[in-house]
Protein backbone atom coordinates (compact mmCIF):
# COMPACT_ATOMS: atom_id res chain seq x y z
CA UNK A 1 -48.37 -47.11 -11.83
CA UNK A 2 -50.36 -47.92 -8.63
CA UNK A 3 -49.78 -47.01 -5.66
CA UNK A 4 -48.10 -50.48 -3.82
CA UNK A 5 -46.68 -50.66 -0.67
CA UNK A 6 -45.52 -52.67 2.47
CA UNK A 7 -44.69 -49.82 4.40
CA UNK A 8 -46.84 -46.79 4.62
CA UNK A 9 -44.66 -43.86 3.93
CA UNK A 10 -46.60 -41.73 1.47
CA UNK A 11 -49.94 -43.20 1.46
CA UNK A 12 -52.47 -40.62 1.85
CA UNK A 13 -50.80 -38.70 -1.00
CA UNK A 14 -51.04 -41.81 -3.15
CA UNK A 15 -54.37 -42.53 -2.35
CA UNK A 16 -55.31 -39.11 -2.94
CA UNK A 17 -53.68 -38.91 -6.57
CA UNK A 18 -54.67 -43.10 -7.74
CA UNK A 19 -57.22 -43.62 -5.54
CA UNK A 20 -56.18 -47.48 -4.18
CA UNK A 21 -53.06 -48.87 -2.59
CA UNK A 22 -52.06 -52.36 -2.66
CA UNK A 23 -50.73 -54.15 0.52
CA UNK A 24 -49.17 -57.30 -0.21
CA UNK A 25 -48.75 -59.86 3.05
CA UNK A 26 -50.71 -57.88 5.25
CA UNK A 27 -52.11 -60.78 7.02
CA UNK A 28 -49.37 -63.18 7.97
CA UNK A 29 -49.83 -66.60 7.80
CA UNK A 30 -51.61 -67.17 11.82
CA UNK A 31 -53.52 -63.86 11.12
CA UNK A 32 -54.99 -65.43 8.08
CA UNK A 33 -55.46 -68.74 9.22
CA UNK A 34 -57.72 -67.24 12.44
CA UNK A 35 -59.36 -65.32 10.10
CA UNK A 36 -60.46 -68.04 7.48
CA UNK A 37 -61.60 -70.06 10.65
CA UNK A 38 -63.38 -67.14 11.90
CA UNK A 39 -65.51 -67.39 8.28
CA UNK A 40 -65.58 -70.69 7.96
CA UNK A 41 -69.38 -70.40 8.85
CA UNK A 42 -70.23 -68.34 5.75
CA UNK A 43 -67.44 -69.63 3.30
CA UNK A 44 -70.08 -70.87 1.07
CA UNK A 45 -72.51 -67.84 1.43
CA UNK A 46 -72.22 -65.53 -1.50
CA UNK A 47 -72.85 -61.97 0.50
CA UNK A 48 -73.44 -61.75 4.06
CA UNK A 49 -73.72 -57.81 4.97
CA UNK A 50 -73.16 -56.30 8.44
CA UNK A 51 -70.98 -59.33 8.66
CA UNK A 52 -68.74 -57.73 11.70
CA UNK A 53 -71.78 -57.45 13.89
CA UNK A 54 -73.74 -60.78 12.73
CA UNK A 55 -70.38 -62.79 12.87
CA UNK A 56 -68.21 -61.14 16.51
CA UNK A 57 -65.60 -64.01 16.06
CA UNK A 58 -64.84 -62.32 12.58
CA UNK A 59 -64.08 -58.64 13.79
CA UNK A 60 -62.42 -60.34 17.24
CA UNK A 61 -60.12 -62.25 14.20
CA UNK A 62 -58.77 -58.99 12.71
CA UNK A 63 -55.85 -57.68 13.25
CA UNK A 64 -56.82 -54.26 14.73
CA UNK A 65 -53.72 -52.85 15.48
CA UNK A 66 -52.30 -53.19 11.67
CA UNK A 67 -55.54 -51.78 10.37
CA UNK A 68 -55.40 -48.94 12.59
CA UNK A 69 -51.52 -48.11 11.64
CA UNK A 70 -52.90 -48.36 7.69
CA UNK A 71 -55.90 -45.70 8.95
CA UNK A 72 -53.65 -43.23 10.20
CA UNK A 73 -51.11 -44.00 7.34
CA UNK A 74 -54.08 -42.69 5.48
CA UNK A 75 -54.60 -39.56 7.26
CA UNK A 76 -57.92 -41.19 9.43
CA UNK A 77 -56.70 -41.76 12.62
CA UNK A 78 -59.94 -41.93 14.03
CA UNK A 79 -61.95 -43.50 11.59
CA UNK A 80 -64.27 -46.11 12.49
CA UNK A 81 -65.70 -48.83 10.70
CA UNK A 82 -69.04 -48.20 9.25
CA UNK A 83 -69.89 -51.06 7.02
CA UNK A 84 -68.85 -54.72 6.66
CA UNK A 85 -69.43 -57.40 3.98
CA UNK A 86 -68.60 -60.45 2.90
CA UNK A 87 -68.61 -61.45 -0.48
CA UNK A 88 -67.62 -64.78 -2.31
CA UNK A 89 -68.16 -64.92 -6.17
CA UNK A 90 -67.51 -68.43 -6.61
CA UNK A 91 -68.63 -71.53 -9.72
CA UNK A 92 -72.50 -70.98 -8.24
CA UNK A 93 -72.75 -67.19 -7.48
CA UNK A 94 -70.43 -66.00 -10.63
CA UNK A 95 -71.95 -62.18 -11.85
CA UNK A 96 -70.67 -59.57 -13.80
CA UNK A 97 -69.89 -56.15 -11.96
CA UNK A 98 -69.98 -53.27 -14.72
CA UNK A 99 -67.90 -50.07 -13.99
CA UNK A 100 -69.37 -48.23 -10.94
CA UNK A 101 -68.47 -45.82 -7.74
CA UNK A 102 -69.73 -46.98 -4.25
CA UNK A 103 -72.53 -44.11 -3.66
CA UNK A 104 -74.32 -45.41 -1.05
CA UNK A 105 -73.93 -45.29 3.00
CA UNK A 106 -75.96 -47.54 5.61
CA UNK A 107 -77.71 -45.10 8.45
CA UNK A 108 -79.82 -46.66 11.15
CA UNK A 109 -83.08 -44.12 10.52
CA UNK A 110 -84.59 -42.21 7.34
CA UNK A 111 -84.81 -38.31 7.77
CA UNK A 112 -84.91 -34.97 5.55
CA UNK A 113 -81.46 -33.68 5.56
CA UNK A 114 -79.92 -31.94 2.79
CA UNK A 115 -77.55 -33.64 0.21
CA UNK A 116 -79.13 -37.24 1.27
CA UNK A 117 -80.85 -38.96 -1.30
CA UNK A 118 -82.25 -42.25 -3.09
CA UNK A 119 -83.42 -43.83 0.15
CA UNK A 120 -83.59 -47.22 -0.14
CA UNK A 121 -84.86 -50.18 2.55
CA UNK A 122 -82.48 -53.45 2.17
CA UNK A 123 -83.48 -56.32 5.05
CA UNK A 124 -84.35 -53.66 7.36
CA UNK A 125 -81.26 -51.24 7.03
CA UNK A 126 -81.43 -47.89 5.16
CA UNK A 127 -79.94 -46.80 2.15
CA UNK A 128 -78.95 -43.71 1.15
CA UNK A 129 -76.65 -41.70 -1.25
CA UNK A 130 -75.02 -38.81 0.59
CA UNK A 131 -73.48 -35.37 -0.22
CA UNK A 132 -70.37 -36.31 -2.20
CA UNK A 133 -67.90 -34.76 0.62
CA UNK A 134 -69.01 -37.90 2.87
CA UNK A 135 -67.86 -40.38 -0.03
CA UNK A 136 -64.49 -38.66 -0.50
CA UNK A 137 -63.84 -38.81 3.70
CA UNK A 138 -64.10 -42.86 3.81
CA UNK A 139 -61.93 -45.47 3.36
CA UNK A 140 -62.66 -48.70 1.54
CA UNK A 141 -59.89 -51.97 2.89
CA UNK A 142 -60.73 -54.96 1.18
CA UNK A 143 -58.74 -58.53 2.60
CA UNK A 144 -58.65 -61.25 0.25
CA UNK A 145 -58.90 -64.51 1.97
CA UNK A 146 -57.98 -66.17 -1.55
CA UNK A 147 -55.67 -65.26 -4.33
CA UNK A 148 -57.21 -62.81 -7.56
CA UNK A 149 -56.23 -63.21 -10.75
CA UNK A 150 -57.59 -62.60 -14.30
CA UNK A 151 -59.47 -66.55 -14.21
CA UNK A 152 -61.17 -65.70 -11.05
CA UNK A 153 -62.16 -61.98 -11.66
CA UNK A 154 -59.80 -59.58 -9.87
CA UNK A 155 -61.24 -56.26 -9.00
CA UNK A 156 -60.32 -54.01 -12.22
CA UNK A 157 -60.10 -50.27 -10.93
CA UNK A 158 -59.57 -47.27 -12.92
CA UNK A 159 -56.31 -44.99 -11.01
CA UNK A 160 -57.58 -41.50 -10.37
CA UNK A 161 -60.86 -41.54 -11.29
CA UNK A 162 -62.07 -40.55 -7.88
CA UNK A 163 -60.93 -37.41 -8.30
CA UNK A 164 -63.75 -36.63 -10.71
CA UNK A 165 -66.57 -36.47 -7.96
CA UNK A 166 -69.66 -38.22 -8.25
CA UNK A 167 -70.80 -39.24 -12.11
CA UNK A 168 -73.82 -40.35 -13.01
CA UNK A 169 -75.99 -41.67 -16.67
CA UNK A 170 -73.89 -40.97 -19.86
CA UNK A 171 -71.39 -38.99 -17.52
CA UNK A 172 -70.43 -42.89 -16.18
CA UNK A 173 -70.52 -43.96 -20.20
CA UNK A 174 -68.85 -41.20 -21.34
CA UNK A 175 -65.73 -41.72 -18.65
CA UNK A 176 -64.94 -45.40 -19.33
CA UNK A 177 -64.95 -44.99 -23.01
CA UNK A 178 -62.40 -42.16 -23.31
CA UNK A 179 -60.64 -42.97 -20.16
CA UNK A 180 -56.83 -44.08 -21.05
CA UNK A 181 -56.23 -48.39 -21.13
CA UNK A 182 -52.92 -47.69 -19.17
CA UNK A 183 -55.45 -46.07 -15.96
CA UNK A 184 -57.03 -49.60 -16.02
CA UNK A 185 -55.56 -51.82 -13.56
CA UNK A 186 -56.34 -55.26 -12.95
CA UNK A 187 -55.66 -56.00 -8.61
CA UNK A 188 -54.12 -59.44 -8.56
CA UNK A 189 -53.48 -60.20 -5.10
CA UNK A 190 -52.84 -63.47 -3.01
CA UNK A 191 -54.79 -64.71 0.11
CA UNK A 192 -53.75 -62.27 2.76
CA UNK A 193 -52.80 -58.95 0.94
CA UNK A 194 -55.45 -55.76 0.99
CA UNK A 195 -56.95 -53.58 -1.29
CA UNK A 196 -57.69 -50.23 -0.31
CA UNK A 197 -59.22 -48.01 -1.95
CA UNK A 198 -61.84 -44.96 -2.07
CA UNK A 199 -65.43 -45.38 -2.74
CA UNK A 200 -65.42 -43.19 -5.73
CA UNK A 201 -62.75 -44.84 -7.44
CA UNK A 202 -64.51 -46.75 -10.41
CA UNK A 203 -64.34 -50.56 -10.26
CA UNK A 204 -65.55 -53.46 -11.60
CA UNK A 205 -64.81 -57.03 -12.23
CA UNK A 206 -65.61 -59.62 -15.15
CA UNK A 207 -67.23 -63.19 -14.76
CA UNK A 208 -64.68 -65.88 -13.67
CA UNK A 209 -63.31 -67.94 -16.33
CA UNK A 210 -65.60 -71.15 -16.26
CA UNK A 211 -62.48 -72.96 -17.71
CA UNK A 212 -60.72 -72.68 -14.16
CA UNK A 213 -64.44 -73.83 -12.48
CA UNK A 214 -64.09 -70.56 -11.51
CA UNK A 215 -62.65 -70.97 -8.10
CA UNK A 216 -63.73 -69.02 -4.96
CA UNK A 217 -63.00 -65.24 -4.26
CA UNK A 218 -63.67 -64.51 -0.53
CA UNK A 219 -63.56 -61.00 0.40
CA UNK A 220 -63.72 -59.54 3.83
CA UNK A 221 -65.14 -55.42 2.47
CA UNK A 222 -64.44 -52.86 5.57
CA UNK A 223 -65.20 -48.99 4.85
CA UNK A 224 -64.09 -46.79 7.11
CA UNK A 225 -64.65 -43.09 7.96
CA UNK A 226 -64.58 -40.90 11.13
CA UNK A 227 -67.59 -38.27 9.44
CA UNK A 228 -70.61 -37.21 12.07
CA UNK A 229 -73.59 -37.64 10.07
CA UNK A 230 -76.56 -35.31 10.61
CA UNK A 231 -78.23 -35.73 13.95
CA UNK A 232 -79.46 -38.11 15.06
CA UNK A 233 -78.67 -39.89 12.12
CA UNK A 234 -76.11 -42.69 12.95
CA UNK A 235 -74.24 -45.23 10.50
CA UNK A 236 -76.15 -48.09 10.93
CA UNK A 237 -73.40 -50.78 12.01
CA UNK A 238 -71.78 -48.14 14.80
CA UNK A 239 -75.34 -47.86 16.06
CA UNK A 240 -75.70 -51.57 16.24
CA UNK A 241 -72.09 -51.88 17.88
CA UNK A 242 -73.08 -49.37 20.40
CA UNK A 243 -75.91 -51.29 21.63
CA UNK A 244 -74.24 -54.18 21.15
């Protein structure tokens, strides 16, 4: 079963066994409505990344005293966030996600340090997958800003599969085909509720169903964590906020 809740009693232990916790009515109805009006800029755009720093109405929106309650529900009271997105898969951006874990981190500056690999350069902001003990310290929240179901491709998550560390090649294969149909779990949620959830958890979500014109899916994607990366290596968007 997943882990659902409106109060947070238990959550770190859930999120530690399932790996995601479901928060229905998070936003009320005001919260939401600032919100939407905060993205009404970039409703249309597909992905807009370091979307808290590009968009300061959107982050002054959020209700930061309920996300920090959920944080230390979670055993990160002083987590910060360290990467912000916003996604829309909608009838004209409309791709398949296959299963995957989140294995990447934004840092503002390439250097050697050990465990840090695959740099990558994406419009100006580095890449990179760190040691797996970084991955397992954040905190995904994900706030829908309109209702997921099957017809408009819900997240699909796998419960506990972040406890198996980082997989990679036909370790990835190998895990989805034996893993058990009841583990799958499909995250319908209404406009409003959050998704949290650890980066390694697998996830993925299908094409929306053209027969429904396959009707928006805004997502507002916060990770959080409260690591020190290796000096002076900084996560990009709390560089950018302190200089900000």
């Amino acid at each position: 079963m997943p882990a659902i809740s409106n109060n947070y009693p238990g959550m770190a232990e859930g999120l530690s066994e399932q790996g995601f916790a479901l928060l229905p009515g998070f936003l009320n109805k005001a919260e939401l409505t600032q919100l939407e009006l905060a993205c009404q800029p970039i409703t249309n755009d597909y992905g807009v990344r370091q979307v808290l720093q590009t968009h300061p109405a959107i982050a002054l929106a959020l209700p930061w005293q309920k996300i920090q309650l959920v944080l230390q529900a979670a055993g990160m009271r002083h987590a910060k966030p360290v990467r912000s997105i916003f996604f829309n898969k909608n009838a004209e951006h409309n791709w398949l996600v296959a299963w995957h874990q989140d294995m990447t981190i934004c840092v503002d500056q390439r250097m050697d340090a050990p465990g840090y690999t695959k740099w990558t350069l994406k419009n100006g902001v580095h890449h990179v997958e760190p040691p797996a003990n970084v991955l397992e310290s954040m905190l995904t929240l994900r706030i829908a800003l309109d209702a997921a179901n099957h017809d408009n491709a819900a997240l699909k998550v796998m419960a506990g599969s972040h406890r198996y560390g980082k997989l990679k090649g036909e370790q990835v294969d190998d895990y989805v085909e034996k893993a058990a149909q009841s583990d799958v779990y499909v995250c319908n949620m209404q406009a409003g509720d959050v998704l949290l959830m650890k980066p390694l958890l697998f996830h993925a979500s299908d094409k929306a169903n053209h027969t429904t014109r396959a009707s928006q899916r805004r997502v507002l994607h916060l990770e959080f964590s409260a690591t020190t990366l290796p000096a002076p290596m900084q996560w990009a968007e709390a560089a950018l906020a302190a200089t900000s």
